[in-house]
N, C-alpha and C. Protein backbone atom coordinates (compact mmCIF):
# COMPACT_ATOMS: atom_id res chain seq x y z
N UNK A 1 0.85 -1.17 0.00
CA UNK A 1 0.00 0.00 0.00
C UNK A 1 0.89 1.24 0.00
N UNK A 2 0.81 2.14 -0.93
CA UNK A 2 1.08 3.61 -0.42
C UNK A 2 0.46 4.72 -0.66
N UNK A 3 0.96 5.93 -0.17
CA UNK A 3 0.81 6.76 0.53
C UNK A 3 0.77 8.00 -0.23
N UNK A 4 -0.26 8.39 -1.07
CA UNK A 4 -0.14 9.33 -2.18
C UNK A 4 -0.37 11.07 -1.49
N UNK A 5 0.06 11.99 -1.21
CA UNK A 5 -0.02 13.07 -1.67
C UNK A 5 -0.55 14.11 -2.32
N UNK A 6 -2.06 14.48 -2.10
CA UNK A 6 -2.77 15.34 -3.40
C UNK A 6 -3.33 16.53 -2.84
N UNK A 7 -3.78 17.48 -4.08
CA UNK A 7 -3.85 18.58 -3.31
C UNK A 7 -5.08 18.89 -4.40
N UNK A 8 -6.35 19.06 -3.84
CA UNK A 8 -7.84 19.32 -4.36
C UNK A 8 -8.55 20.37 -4.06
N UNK A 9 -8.28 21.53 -4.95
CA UNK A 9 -9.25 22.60 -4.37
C UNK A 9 -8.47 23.46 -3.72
N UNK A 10 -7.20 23.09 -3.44
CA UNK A 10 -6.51 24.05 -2.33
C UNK A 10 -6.13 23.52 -1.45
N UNK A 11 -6.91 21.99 -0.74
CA UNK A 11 -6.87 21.09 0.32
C UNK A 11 -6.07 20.33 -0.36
N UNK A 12 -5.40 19.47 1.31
CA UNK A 12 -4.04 18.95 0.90
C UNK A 12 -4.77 17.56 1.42
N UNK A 13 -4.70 16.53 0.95
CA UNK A 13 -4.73 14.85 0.96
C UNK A 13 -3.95 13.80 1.36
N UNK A 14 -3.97 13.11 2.20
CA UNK A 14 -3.20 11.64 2.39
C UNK A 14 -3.99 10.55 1.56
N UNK A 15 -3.58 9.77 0.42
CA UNK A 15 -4.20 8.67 0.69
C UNK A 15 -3.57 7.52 0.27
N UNK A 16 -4.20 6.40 1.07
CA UNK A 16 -3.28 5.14 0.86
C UNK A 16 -3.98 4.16 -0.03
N UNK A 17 -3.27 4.19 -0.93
CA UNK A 17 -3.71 3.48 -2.23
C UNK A 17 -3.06 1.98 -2.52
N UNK A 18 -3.73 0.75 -2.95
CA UNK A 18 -3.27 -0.14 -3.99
C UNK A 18 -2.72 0.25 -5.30
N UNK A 19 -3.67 1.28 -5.59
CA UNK A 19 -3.63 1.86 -6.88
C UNK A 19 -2.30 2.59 -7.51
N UNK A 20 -2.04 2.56 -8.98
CA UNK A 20 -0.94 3.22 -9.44
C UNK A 20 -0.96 4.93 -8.57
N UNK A 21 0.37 5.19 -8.48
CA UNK A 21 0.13 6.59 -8.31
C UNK A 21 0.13 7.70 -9.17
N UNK A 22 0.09 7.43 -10.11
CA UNK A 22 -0.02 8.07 -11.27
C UNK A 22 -1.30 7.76 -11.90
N UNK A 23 -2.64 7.13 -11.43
CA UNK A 23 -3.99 7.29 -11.77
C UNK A 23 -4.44 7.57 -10.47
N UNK A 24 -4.10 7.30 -9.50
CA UNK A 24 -4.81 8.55 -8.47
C UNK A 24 -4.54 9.70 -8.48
N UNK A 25 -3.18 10.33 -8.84
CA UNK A 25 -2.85 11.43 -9.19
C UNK A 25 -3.57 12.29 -10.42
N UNK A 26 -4.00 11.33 -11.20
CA UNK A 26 -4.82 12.11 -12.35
C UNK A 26 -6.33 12.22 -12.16
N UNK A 27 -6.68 10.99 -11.04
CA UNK A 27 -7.94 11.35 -10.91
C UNK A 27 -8.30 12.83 -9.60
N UNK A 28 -7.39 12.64 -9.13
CA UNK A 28 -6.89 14.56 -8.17
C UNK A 28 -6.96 15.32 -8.96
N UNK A 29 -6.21 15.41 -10.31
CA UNK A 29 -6.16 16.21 -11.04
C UNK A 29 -7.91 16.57 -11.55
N UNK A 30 -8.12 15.79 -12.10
CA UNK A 30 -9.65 15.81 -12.53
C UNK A 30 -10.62 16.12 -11.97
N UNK A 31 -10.78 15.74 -10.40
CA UNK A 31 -11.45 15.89 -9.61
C UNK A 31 -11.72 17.66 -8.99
N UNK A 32 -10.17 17.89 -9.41
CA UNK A 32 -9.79 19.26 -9.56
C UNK A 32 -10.11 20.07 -9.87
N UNK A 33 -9.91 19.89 -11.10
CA UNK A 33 -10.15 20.57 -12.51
C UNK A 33 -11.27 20.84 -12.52
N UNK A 34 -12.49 19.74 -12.37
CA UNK A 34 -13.82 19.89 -12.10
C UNK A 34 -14.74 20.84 -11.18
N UNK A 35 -13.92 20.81 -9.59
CA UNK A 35 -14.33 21.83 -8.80
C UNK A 35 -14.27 23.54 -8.99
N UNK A 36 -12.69 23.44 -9.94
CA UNK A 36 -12.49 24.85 -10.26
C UNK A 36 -13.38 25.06 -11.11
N UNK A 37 -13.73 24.85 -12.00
CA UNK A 37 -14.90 24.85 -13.33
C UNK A 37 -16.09 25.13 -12.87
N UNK A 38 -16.47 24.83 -12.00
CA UNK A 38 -17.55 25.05 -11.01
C UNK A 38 -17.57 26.16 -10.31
N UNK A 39 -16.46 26.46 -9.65
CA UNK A 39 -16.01 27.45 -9.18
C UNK A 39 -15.55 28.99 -10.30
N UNK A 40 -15.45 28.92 -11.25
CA UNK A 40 -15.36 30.07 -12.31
C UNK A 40 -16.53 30.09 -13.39
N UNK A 41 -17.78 29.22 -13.03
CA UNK A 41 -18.93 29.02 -13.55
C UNK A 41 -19.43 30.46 -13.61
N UNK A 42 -18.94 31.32 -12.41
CA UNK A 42 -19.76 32.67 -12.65
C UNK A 42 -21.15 32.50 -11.57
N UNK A 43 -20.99 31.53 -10.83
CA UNK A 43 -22.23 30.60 -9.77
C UNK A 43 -21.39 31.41 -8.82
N UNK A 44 -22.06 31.70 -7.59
CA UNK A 44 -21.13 32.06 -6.33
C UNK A 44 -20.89 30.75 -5.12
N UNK A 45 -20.51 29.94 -5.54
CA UNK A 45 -20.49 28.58 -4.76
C UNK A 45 -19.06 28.25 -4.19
N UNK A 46 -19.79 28.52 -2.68
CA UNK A 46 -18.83 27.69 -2.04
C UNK A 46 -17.67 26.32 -2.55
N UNK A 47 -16.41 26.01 -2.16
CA UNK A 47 -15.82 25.04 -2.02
C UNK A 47 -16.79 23.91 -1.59
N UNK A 48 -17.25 23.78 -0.82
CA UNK A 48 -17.99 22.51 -0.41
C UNK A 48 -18.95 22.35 -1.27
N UNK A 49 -19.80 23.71 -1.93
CA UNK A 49 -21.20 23.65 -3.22
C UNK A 49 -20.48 23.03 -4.11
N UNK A 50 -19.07 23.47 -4.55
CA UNK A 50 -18.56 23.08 -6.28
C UNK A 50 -18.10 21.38 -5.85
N UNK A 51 -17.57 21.34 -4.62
CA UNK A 51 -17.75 19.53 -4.37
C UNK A 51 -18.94 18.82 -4.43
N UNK A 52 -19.53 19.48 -3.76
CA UNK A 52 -20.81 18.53 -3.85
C UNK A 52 -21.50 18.40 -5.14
N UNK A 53 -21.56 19.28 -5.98
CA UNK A 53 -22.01 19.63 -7.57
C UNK A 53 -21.19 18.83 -8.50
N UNK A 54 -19.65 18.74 -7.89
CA UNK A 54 -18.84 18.02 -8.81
C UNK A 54 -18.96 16.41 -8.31
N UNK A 55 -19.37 16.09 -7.20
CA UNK A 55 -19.95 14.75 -6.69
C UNK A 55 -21.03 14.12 -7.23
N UNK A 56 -21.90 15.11 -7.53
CA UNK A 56 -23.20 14.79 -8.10
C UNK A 56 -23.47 14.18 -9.16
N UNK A 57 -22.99 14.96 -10.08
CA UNK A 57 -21.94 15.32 -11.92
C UNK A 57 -21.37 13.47 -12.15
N UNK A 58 -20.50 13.04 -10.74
CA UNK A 58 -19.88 12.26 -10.66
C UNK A 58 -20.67 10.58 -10.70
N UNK A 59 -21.15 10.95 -9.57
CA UNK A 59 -22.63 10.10 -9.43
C UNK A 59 -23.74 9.83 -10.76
N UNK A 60 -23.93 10.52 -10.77
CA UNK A 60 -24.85 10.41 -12.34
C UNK A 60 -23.87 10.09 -12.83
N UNK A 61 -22.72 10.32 -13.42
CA UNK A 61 -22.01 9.27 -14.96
C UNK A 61 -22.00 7.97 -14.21
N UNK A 62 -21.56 7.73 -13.21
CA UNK A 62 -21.26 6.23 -12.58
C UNK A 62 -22.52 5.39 -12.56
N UNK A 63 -23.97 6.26 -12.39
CA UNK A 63 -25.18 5.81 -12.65
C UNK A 63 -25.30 5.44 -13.63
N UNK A 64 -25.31 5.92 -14.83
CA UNK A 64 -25.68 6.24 -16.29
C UNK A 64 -24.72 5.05 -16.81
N UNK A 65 -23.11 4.72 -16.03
CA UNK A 65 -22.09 4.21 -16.54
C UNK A 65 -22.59 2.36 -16.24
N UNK A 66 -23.21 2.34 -15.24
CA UNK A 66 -23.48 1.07 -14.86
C UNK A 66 -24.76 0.50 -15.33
N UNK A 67 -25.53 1.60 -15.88
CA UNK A 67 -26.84 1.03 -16.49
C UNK A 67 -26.68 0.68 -17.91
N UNK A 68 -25.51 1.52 -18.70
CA UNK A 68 -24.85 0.98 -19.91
C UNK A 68 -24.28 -0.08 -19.86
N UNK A 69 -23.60 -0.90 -18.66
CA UNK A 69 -22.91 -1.85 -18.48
C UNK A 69 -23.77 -3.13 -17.84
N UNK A 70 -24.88 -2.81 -17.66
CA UNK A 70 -25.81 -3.82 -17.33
C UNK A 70 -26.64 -3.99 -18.82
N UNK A 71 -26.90 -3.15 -19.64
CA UNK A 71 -27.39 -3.03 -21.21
C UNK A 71 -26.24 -4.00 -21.96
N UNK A 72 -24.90 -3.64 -21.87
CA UNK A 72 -24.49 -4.10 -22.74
C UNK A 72 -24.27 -5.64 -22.13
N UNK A 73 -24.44 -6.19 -20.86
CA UNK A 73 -24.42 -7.63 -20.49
C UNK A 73 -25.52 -8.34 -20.98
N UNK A 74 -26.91 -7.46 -20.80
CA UNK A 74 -27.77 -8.32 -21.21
C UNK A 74 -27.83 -8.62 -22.84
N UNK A 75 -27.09 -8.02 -23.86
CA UNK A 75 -26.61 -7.74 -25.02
C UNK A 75 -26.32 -8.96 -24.97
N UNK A 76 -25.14 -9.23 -24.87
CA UNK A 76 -23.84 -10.14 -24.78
C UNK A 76 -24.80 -11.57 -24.15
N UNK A 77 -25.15 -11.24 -23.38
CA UNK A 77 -25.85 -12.67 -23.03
C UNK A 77 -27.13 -13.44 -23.62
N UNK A 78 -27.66 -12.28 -24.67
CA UNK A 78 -28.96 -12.61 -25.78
C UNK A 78 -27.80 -13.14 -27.02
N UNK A 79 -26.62 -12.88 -26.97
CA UNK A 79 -26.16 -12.85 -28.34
C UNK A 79 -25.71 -14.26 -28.04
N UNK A 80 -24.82 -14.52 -27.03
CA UNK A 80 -24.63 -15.94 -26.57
C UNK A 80 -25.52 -16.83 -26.87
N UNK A 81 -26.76 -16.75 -25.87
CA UNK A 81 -28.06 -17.50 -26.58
C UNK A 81 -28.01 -18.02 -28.11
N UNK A 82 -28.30 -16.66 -28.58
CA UNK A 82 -28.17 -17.16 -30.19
C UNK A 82 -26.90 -17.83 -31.05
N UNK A 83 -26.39 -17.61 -30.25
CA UNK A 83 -24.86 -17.98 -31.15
C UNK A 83 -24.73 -19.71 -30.93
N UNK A 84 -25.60 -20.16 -29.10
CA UNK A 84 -25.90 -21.54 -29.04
C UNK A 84 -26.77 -22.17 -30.38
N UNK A 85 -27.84 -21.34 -29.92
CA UNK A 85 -28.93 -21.86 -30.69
C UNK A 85 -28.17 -22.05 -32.40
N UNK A 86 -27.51 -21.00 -32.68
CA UNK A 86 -27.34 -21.27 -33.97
C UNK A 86 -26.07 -22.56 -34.41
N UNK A 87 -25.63 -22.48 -33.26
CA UNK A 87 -24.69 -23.75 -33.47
C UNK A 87 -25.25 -25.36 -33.41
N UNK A 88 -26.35 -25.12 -32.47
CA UNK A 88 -27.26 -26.09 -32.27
C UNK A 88 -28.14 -27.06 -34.09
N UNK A 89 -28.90 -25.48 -34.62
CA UNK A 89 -29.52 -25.33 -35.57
C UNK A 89 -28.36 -25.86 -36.75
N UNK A 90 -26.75 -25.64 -36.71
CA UNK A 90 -25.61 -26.07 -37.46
C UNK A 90 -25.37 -27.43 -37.75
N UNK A 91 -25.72 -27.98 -36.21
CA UNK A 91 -25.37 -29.43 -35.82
C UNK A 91 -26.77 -30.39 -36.48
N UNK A 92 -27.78 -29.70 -36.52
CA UNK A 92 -29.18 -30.69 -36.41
C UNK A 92 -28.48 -30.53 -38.37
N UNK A 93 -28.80 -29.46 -38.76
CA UNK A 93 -27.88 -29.39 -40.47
C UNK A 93 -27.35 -29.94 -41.26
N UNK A 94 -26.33 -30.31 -40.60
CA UNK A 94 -24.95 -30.90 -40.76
C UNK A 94 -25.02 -32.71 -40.61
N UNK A 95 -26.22 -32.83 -39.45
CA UNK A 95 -26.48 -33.97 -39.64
C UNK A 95 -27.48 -34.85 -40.56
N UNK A 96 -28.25 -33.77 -40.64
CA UNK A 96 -29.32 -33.95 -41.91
C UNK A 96 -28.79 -33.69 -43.20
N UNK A 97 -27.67 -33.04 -43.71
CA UNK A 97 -27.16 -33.19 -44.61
C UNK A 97 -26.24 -34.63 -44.70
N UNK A 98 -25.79 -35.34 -43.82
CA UNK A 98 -25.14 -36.30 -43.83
C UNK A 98 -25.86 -37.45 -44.02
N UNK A 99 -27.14 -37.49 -43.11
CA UNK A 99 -28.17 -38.71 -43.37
C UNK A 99 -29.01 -38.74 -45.09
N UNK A 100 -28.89 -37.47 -45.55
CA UNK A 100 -28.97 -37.38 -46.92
C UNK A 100 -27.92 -37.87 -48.16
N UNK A 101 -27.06 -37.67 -47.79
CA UNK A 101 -25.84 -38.05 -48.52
C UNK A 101 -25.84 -39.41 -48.63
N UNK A 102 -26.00 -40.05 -47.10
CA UNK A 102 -26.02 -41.24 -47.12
C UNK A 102 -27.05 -41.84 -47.59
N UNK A 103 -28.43 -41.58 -47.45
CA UNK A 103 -29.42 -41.50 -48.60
C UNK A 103 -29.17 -41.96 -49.95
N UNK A 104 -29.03 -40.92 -50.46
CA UNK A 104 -28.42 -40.64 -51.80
C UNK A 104 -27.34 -41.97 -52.16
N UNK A 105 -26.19 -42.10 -51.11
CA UNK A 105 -25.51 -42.97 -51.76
C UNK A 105 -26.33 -44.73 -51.77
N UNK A 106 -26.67 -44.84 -51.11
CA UNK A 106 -27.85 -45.76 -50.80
C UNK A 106 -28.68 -46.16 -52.56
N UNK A 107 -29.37 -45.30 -52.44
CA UNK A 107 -30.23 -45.09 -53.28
C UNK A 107 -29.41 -45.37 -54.91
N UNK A 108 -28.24 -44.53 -54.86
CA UNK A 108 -27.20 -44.91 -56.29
C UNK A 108 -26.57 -46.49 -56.70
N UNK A 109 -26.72 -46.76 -54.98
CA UNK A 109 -26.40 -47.89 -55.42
C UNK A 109 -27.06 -48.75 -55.93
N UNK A 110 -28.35 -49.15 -55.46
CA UNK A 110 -29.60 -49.58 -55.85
C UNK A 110 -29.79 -49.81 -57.50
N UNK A 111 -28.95 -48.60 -58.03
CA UNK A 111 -29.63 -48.48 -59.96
C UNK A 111 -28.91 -49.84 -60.41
């Protein structure tokens, strides 16, 4: 674990991360970047308003991000389905083309 260093808003940070320190560092940065933006909006908002606004902001994509990611599972798992079924539908095919063949040779021999 270590011990990253960040500075958000003006406020200074400890935190102890698994994580690279160079993507917690960018997500400081961002997190940043975001509050100031908020903060030069021309809004008269507090430090704690442009956090909480930039929390919010944050919340909704992670909302929005996980309902796309539950869309695209159930995607993936209709397509699976079909991709059985159609292998299924390949096999029943493949065998009915074979019991035909054999048919056929059957039948040639017969003349």
């Amino acid at each position: 674990m270590e011990k990253i260093k960040l500075n958000i808003a003006g406020e200074g940070y400890s935190i102890n991360t698994d994580d690279e320190a160079e993507y917690i560092e960018n997500l400081a940065a961002e997190v940043d970047g975001k509050i100031n933006e908020v903060l030069r909006s021309g809004g008269r908002f507090s430090i704690t308003q442009a956090a909480v606004l930039t929390a919010f902001e944050y919340a909704d994509r992670y909302k929005k991000s996980e309902q796309t990611c539950e869309n695209l599972r159930s995607q993936i798992h209709s397509y699976l389905e079909d991709a059985a079924r159609s292998r299924t539908d390949a096999e029943i095919a493949r065998r009915e083309n074979e019991r035909l063949q054999n048919e056929l040779k059957l039948l040639k021999s017969k003349k």
